[in-house]
Protein backbone atom coordinates (compact mmCIF):
# COMPACT_ATOMS: atom_id res chain seq x y z
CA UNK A 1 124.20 249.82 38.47
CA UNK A 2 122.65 250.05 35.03
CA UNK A 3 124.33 249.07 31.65
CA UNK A 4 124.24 250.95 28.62
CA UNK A 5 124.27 249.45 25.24
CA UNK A 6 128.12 249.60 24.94
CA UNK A 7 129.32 248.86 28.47
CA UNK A 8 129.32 248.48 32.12
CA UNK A 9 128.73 251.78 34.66
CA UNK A 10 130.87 251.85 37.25
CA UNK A 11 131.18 254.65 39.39
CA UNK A 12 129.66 256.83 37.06
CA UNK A 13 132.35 255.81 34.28
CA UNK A 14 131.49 253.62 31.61
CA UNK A 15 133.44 250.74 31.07
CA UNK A 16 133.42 248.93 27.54
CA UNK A 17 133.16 245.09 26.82
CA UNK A 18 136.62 244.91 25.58
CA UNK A 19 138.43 246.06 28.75
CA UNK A 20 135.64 244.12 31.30
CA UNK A 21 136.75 240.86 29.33
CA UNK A 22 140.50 242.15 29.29
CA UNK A 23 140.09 242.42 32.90
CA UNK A 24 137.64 239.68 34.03
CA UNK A 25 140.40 237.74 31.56
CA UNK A 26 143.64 238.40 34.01
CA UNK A 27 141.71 237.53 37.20
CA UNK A 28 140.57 234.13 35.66
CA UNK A 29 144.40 233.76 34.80
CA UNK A 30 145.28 234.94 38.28
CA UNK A 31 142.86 232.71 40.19
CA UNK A 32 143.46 229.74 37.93
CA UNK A 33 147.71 230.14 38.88
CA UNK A 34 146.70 230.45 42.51
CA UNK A 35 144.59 227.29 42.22
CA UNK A 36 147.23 225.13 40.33
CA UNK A 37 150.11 226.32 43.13
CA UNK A 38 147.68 224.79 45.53
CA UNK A 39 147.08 221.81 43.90
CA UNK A 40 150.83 221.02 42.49
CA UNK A 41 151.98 219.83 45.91
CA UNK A 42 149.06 217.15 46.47
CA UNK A 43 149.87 216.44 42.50
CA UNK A 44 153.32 215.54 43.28
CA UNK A 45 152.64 213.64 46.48
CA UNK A 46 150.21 211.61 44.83
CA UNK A 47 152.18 208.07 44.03
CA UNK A 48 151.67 206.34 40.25
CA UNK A 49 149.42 203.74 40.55
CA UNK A 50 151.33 200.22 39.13
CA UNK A 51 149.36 197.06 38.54
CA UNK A 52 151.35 194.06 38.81
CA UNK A 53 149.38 190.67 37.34
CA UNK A 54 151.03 187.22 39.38
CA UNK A 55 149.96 184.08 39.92
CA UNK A 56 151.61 184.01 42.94
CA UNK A 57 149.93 185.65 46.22
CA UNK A 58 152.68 187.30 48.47
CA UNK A 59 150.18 186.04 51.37
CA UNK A 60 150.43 182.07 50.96
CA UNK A 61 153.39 181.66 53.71
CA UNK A 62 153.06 177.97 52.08
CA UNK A 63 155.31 178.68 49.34
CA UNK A 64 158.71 179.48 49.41
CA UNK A 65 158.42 181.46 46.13
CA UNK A 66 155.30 183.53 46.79
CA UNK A 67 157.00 184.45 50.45
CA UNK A 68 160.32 185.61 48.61
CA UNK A 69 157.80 187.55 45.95
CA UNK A 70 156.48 189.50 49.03
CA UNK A 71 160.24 190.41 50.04
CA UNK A 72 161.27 191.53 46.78
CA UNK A 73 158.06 193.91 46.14
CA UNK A 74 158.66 194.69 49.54
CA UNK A 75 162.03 195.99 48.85
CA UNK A 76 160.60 197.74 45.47
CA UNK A 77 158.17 199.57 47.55
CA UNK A 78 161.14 201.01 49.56
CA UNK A 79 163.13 202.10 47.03
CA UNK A 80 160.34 203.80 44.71
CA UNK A 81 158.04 205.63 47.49
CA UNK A 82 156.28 207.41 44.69
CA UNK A 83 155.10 204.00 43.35
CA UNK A 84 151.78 202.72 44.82
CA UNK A 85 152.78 198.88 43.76
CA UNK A 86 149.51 196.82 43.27
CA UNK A 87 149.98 193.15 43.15
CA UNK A 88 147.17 191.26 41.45
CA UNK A 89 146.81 187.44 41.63
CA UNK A 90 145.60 185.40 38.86
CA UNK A 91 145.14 181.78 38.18
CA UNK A 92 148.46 180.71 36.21
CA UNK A 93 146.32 178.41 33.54
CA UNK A 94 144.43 182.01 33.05
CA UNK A 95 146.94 184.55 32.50
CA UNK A 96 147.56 184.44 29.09
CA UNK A 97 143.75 184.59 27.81
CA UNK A 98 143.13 187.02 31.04
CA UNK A 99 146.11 189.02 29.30
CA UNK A 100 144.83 188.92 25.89
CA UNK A 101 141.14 190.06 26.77
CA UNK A 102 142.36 192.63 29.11
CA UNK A 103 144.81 194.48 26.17
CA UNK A 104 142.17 194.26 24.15
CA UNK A 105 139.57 196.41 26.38
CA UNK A 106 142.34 198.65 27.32
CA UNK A 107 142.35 197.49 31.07
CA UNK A 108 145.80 195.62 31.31
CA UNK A 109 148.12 195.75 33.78
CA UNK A 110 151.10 197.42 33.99
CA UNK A 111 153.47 194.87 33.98
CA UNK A 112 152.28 191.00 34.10
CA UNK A 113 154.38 187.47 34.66
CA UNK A 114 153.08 185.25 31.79
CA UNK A 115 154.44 181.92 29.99
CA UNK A 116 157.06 182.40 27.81
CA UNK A 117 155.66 180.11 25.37
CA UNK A 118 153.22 183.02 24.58
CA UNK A 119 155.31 185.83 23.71
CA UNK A 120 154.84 185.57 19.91
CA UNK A 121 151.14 185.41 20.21
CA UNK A 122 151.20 188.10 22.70
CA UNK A 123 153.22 190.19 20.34
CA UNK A 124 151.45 189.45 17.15
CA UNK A 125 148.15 190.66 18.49
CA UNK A 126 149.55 193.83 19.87
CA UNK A 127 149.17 192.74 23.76
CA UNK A 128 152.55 193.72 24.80
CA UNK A 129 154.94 196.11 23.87
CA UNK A 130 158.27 195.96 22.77
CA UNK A 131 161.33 197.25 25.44
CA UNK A 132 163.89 197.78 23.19
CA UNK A 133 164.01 201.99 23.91
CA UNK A 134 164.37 201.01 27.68
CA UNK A 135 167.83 198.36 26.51
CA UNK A 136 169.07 200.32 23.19
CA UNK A 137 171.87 202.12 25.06
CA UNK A 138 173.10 198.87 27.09
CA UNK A 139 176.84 197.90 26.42
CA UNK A 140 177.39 194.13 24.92
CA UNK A 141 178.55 193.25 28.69
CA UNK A 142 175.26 194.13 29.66
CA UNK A 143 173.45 191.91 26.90
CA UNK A 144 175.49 189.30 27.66
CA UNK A 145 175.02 189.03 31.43
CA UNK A 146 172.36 186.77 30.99
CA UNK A 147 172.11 182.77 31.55
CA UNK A 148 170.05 182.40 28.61
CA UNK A 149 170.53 183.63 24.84
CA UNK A 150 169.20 187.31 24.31
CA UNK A 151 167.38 186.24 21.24
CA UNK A 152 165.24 183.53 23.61
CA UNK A 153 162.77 186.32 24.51
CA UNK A 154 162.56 187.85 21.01
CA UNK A 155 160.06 188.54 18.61
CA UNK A 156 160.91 189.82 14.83
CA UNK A 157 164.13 190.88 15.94
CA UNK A 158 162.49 192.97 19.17
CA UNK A 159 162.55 192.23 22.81
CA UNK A 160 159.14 191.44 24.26
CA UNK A 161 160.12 190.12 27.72
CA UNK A 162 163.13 189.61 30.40
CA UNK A 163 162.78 185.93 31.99
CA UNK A 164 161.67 185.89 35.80
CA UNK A 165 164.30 183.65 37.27
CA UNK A 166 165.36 180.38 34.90
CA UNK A 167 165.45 176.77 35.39
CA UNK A 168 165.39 173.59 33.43
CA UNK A 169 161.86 172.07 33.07
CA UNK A 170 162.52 168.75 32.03
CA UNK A 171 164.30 167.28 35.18
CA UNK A 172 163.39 163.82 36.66
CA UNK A 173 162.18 163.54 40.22
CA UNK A 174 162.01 160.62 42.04
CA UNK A 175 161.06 159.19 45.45
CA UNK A 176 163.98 157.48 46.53
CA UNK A 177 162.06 155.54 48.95
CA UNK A 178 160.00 153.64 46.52
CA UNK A 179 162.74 153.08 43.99
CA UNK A 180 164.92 151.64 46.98
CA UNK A 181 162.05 149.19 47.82
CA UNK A 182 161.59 148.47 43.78
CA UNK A 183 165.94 147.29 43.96
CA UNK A 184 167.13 150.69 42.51
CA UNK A 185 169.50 152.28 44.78
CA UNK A 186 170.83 155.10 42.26
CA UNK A 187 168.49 156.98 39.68
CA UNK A 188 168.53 155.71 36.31
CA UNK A 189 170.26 156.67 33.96
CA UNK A 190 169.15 155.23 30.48
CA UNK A 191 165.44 154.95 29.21
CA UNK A 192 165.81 151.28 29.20
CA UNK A 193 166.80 151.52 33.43
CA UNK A 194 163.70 154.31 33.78
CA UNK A 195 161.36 152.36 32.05
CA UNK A 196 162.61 149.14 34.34
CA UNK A 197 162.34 151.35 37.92
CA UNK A 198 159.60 152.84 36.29
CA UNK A 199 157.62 149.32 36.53
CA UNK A 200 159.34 147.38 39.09
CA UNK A 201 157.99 150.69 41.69
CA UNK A 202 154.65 149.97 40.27
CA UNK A 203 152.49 147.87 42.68
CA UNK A 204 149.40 148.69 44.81
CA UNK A 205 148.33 151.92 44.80
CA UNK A 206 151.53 153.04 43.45
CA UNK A 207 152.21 154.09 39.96
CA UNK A 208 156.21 153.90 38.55
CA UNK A 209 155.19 157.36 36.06
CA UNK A 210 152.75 159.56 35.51
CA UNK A 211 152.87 161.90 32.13
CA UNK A 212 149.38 163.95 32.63
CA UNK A 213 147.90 165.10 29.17
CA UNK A 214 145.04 166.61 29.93
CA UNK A 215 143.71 169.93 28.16
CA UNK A 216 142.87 171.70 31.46
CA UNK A 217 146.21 172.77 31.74
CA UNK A 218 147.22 173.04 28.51
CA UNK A 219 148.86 169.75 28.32
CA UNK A 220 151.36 172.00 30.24
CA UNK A 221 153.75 169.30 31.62
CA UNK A 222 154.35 167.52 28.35
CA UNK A 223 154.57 170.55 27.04
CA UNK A 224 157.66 171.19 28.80
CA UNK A 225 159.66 167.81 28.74
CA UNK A 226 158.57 166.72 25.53
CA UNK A 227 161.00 169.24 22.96
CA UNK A 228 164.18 167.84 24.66
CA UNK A 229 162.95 164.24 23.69
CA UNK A 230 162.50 165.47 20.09
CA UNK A 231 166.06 167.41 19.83
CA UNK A 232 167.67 163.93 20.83
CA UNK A 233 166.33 162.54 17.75
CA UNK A 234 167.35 165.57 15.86
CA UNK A 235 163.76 166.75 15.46
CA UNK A 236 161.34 168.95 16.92
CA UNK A 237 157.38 169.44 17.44
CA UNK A 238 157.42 172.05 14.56
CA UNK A 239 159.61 173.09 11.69
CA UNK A 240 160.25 176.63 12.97
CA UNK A 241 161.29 177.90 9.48
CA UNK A 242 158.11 176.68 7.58
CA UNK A 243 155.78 176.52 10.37
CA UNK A 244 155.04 172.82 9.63
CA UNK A 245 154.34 169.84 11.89
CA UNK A 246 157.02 167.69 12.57
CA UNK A 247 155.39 165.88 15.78
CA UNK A 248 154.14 163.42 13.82
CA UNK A 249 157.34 161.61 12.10
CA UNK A 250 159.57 159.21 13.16
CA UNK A 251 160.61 160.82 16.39
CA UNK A 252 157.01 161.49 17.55
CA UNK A 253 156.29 158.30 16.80
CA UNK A 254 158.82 156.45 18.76
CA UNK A 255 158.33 158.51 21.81
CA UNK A 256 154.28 158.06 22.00
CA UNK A 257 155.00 154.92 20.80
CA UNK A 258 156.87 154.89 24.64
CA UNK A 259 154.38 156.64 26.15
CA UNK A 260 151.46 153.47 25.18
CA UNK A 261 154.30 150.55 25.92
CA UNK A 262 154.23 152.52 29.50
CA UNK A 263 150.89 151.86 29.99
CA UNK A 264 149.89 148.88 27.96
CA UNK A 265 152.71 146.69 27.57
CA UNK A 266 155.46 147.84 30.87
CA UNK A 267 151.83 148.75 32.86
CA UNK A 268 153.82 151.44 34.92
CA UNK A 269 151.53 154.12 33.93
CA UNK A 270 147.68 154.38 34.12
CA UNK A 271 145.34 154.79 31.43
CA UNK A 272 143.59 157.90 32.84
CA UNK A 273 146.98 159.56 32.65
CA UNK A 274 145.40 160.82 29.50
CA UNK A 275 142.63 162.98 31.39
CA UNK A 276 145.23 163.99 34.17
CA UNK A 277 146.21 167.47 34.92
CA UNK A 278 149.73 168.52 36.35
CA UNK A 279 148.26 169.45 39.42
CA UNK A 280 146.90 166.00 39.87
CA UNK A 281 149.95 164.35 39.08
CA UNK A 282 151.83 166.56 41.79
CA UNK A 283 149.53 165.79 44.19
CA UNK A 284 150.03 161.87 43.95
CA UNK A 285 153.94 162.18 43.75
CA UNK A 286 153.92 164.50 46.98
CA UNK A 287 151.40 161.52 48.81
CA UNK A 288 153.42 158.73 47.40
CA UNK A 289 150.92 157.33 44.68
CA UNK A 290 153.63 158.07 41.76
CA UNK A 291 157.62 157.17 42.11
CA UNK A 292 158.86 159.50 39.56
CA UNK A 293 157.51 162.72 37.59
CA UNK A 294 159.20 165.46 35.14
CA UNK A 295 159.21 168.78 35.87
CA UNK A 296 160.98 171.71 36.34
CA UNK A 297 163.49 173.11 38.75
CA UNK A 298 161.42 175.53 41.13
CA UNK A 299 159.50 172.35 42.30
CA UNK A 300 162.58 171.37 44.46
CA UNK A 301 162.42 174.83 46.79
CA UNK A 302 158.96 173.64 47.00
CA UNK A 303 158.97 169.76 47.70
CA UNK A 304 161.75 169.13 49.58
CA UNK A 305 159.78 171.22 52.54
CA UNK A 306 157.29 168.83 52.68
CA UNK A 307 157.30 166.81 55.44
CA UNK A 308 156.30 163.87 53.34
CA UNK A 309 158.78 164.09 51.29
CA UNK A 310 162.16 164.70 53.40
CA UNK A 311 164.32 161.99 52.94
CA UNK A 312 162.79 160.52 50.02
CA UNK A 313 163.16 163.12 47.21
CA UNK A 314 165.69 163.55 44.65
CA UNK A 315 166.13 164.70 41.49
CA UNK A 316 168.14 163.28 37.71
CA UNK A 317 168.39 164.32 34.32
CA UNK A 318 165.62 163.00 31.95
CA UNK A 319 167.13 159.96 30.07
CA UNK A 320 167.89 160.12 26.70
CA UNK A 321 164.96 158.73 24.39
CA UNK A 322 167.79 158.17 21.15
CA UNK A 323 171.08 158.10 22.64
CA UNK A 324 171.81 156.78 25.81
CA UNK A 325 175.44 157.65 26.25
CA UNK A 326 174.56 161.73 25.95
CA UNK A 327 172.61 163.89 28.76
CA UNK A 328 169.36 165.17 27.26
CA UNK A 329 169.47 168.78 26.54
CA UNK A 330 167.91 170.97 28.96
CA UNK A 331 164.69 172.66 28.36
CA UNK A 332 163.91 176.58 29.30
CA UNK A 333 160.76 176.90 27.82
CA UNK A 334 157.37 176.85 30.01
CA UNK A 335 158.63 179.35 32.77
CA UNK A 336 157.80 182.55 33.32
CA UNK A 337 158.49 185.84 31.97
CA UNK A 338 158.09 189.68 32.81
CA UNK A 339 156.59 191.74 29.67
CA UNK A 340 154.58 195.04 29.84
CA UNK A 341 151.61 195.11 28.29
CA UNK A 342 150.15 197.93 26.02
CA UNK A 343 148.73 201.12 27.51
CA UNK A 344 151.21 200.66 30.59
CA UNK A 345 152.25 203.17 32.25
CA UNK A 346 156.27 202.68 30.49
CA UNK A 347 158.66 204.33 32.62
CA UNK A 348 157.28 203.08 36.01
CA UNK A 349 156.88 199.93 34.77
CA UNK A 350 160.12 199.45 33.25
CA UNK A 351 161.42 200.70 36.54
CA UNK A 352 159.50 197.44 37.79
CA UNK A 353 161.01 195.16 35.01
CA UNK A 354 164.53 196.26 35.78
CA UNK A 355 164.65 195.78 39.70
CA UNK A 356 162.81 192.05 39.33
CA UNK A 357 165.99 190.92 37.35
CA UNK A 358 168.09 193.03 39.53
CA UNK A 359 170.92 191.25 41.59
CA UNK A 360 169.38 192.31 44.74
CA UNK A 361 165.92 190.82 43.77
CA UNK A 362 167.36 187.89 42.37
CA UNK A 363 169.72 186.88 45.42
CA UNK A 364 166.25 187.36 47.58
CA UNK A 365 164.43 184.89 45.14
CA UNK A 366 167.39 182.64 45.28
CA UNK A 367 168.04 182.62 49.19
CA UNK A 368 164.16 181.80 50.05
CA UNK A 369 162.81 181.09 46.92
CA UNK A 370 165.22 179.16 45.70
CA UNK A 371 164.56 180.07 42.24
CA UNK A 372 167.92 180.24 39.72
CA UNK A 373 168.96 183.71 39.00
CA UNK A 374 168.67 184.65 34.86
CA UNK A 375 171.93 186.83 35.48
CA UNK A 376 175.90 186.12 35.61
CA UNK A 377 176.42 188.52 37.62
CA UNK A 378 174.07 187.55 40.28
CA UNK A 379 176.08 184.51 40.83
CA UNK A 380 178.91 186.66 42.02
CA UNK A 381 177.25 187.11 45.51
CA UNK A 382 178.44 185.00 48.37
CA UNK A 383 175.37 182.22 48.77
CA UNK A 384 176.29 180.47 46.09
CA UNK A 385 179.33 179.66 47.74
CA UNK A 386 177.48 177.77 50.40
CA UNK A 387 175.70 174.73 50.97
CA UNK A 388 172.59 175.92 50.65
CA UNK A 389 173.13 176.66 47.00
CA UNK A 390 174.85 173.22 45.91
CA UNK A 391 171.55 171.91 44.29
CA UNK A 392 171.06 175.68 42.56
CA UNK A 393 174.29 175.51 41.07
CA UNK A 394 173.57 171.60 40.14
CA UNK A 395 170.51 173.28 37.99
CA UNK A 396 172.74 175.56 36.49
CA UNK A 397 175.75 173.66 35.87
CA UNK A 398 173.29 171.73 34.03
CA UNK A 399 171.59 174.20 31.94
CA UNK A 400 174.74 175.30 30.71
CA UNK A 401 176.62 172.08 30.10
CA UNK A 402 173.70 170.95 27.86
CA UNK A 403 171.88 174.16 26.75
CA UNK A 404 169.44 174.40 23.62
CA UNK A 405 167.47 176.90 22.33
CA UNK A 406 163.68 176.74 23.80
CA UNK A 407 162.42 176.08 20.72
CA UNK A 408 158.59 175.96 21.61
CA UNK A 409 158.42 180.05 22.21
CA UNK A 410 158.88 180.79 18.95
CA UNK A 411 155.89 178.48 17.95
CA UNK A 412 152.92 180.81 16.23
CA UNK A 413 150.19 178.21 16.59
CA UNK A 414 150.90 176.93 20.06
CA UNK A 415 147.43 176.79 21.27
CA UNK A 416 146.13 174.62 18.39
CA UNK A 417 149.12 172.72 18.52
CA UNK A 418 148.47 171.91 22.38
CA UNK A 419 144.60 171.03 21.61
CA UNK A 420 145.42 168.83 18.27
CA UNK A 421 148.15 167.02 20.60
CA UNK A 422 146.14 166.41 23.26
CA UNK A 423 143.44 164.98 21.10
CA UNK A 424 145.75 162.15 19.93
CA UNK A 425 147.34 161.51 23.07
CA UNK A 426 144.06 160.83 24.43
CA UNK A 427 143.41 157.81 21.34
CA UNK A 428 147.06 156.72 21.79
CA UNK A 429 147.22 156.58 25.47
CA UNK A 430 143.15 156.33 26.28
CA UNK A 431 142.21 154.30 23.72
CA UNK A 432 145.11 152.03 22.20
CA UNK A 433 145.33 153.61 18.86
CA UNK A 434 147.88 153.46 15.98
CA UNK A 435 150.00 155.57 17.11
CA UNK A 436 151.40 156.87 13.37
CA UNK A 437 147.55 156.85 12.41
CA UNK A 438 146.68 159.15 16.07
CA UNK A 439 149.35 161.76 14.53
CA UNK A 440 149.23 161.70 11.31
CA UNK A 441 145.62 163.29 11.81
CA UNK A 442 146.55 165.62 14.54
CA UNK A 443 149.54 166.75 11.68
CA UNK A 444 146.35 167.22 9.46
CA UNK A 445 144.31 169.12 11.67
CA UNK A 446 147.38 171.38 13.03
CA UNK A 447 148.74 172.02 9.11
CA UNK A 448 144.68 173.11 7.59
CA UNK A 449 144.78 175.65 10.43
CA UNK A 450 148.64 177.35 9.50
């Protein structure tokens, strides 16, 4: 077949350019249609691929909490069979900078559990997104089914994050054991009767407290019991209006002032509590080294499994550092929140977001987690009108008889604060300095970097 200068020959009839592209045109169309109706069905099988960042691993049969994550996900995976659910484990003390970095190069997950004390820094860089077009048609009843305030997990008037279970983080455990061989037969009640167990329990290798400060953690336990000693006194760490350090006035002072008499004047605590992490501090109240810790609820699921400790744990509220006559308010902040981070895929993971805070996933987290649902409603069901709830429900009842706003996630500068606080606790408790002198600077160094 030969071409001539204006078209095709076929068959002895010339055919121009216009109609061979008009119909080399329709059977590109034609093939293209046939190869898209082939390929739709493997398109729509294909499950959405949902990254989940935890620092708990659904394989560690050890904890209670990681075994009742694997349930719930479990159950997730049933109900959303075009979801390919892929859980991701990483370090807790990591997940906020792993968070950060990751939003940054455009490789975060899906949906991540994260601190709640860094949703405002979260937000302000643009990690995370805001979920208000996923809650903007919810009725008032369905705001208001939550244990904590609405507002607690808001930035700028938006909401960042739904909490992932609750619990009060400022709760005193004790070993009963070695407070019944120090003469204390019920947990005290009054600083003046915790510092007193506090250093009668001390002897040997056994310490009567342990507050850890170290920076490895991110001074993470004192973190979480030390706003509630602040609100007694009618004060705080920061001046949440202004943004100005308040750590270092009166209040501050009498309670590191405490903190150094514990160690240098009562002798119930050791100096290298300064250089302590929580971990560390666990470990010693779990092997019977330490008589009494703070920390939060989800450590009872946890501990009272332990065969070391059965029989010997139990848990108080923290005393009262300015008025011994009133429970301390309990402290929500430092536990963990759900949040979706930018470039997520939004309608699976909201579809994630919801069912974790769902009364079905909830009751699951409750029964063998033995973590405290976030929502009313949840306490409707059944278990927690058994036994096996009564210490649950003692968490609650708690929580809401002596609430308080968790004042330390709204804080802007939280990660200098931490560093600037742990510098001075390490002079005060390390090295025996003026305490008013130790944070006054660390005021100084927190305000030049507002």
């Amino acid at each position: 077949m030969v071409a001539d200068a204006k078209g095709f020959k076929n068959g002895g009839r010339s055919i121009s350019r216009r109609e061979t592209l008009k119909r080399l045109g329709g059977t590109a169309v034609g093939l293209l249609g046939i190869l898209e109706a082939r390929r739709a069905p493997a398109a729509a099988s294909r499950p959405i691929q949902l990254r989940y960042w935890t620092w708990q691993n659904s394989a560690d049969v050890q904890n209670p909490r990681a075994v009742a994550q694997a349930e719930f996900l479990a159950l997730f995976r049933k109900k959303n069979p075009d979801i390919e659910l892929i859980e991701e484990v990483v370090p807790w003390q990591q997940l906020f900078q792993q968070l950060l970095q990751a939003s940054a190069a455009n490789r975060a997950p899906d949906v991540s559990k994260v601190l709640d004390w860094y949703t405002v820094p979260l937000a302000e860089a643009g990690a995370i997104l805001p979920l208000d077009e996923f809650t903007q048609s919810w009725s008032a009843e369905r705001r208001n089914d939550y244990v904590y305030s609405w507002d607690d997990t808001t930035v700028g008037g938006k909401k960042y994050a739904f909490r992932h279970a609750i619990r009060p983080t400022n709760l005193m455990y004790y070993r009963t054991d070695l407070f019944a061989e120090a003469g204390f037969k019920t947990p005290p009640k009054t600083l003046k009767d915790f510092t007193a167990a506090a250093k009668a329990s001390t002897r040997g290798q056994v310490w009567g407290f342990v507050q850890p400060f170290s920076k490895a953690d991110a001074l993470n336990k004192f973190m979480a019991v030390a706003p509630p000693m602040y609100w007694v006194f009618g004060s705080d760490l920061v001046d949440l209006k202004t943004g100005k350090p308040t750590f270092h006035l009166e209040a501050g002072q009498k309670i590191f002032q405490w903190h150094q008499d514990m160690v240098y004047v009562h002798k119930a605590c050791p100096p290298g509590e300064a250089s302590m992490d929580s971990d560390t501090v666990n470990n010693m109240f779990m092997s019977g080294t330490v008589a009494a810790t703070f920390d939060h609820s989800s450590k009872w699921p946890e501990w009272i499994k332990r065969e070391a400790l059965q029989g010997r744990l139990d848990t108080a509220g923290m005393p009262n550092f300015a008025d011994e006559s009133k429970p301390t308010p309990a402290n929500t902040a430092n536990s963990w929140i759900l949040v979706m981070p930018k470039g997520a895929k939004k309608e699976a993971a909201w579809r994630l977001i919801e069912f974790l805070q769902s009364n079905e996933s909830e009751i699951i987290d409750a029964k063998i987690g033995g973590e405290l649902p976030t929502r009313k409603s949840t306490l409707k069901d059944p278990f927690f009108q058994t036994p096996a709830a009564g210490k649950m429900l003692s968490f609650l009842n708690y929580l809401m008889e002596s609430p308080h706003p968790a004042t330390s996630t709204k804080i802007k500068k939280l990660e200098v604060l931490k560093d600037v606080l742990a510098d001075a606790a390490q002079q005060i408790v390390a090295n025996k300095a003026d305490v008013k002198s130790a944070l006054t600077v660390a005021a100084q160094k927190y305000d030049a970097q507002l």
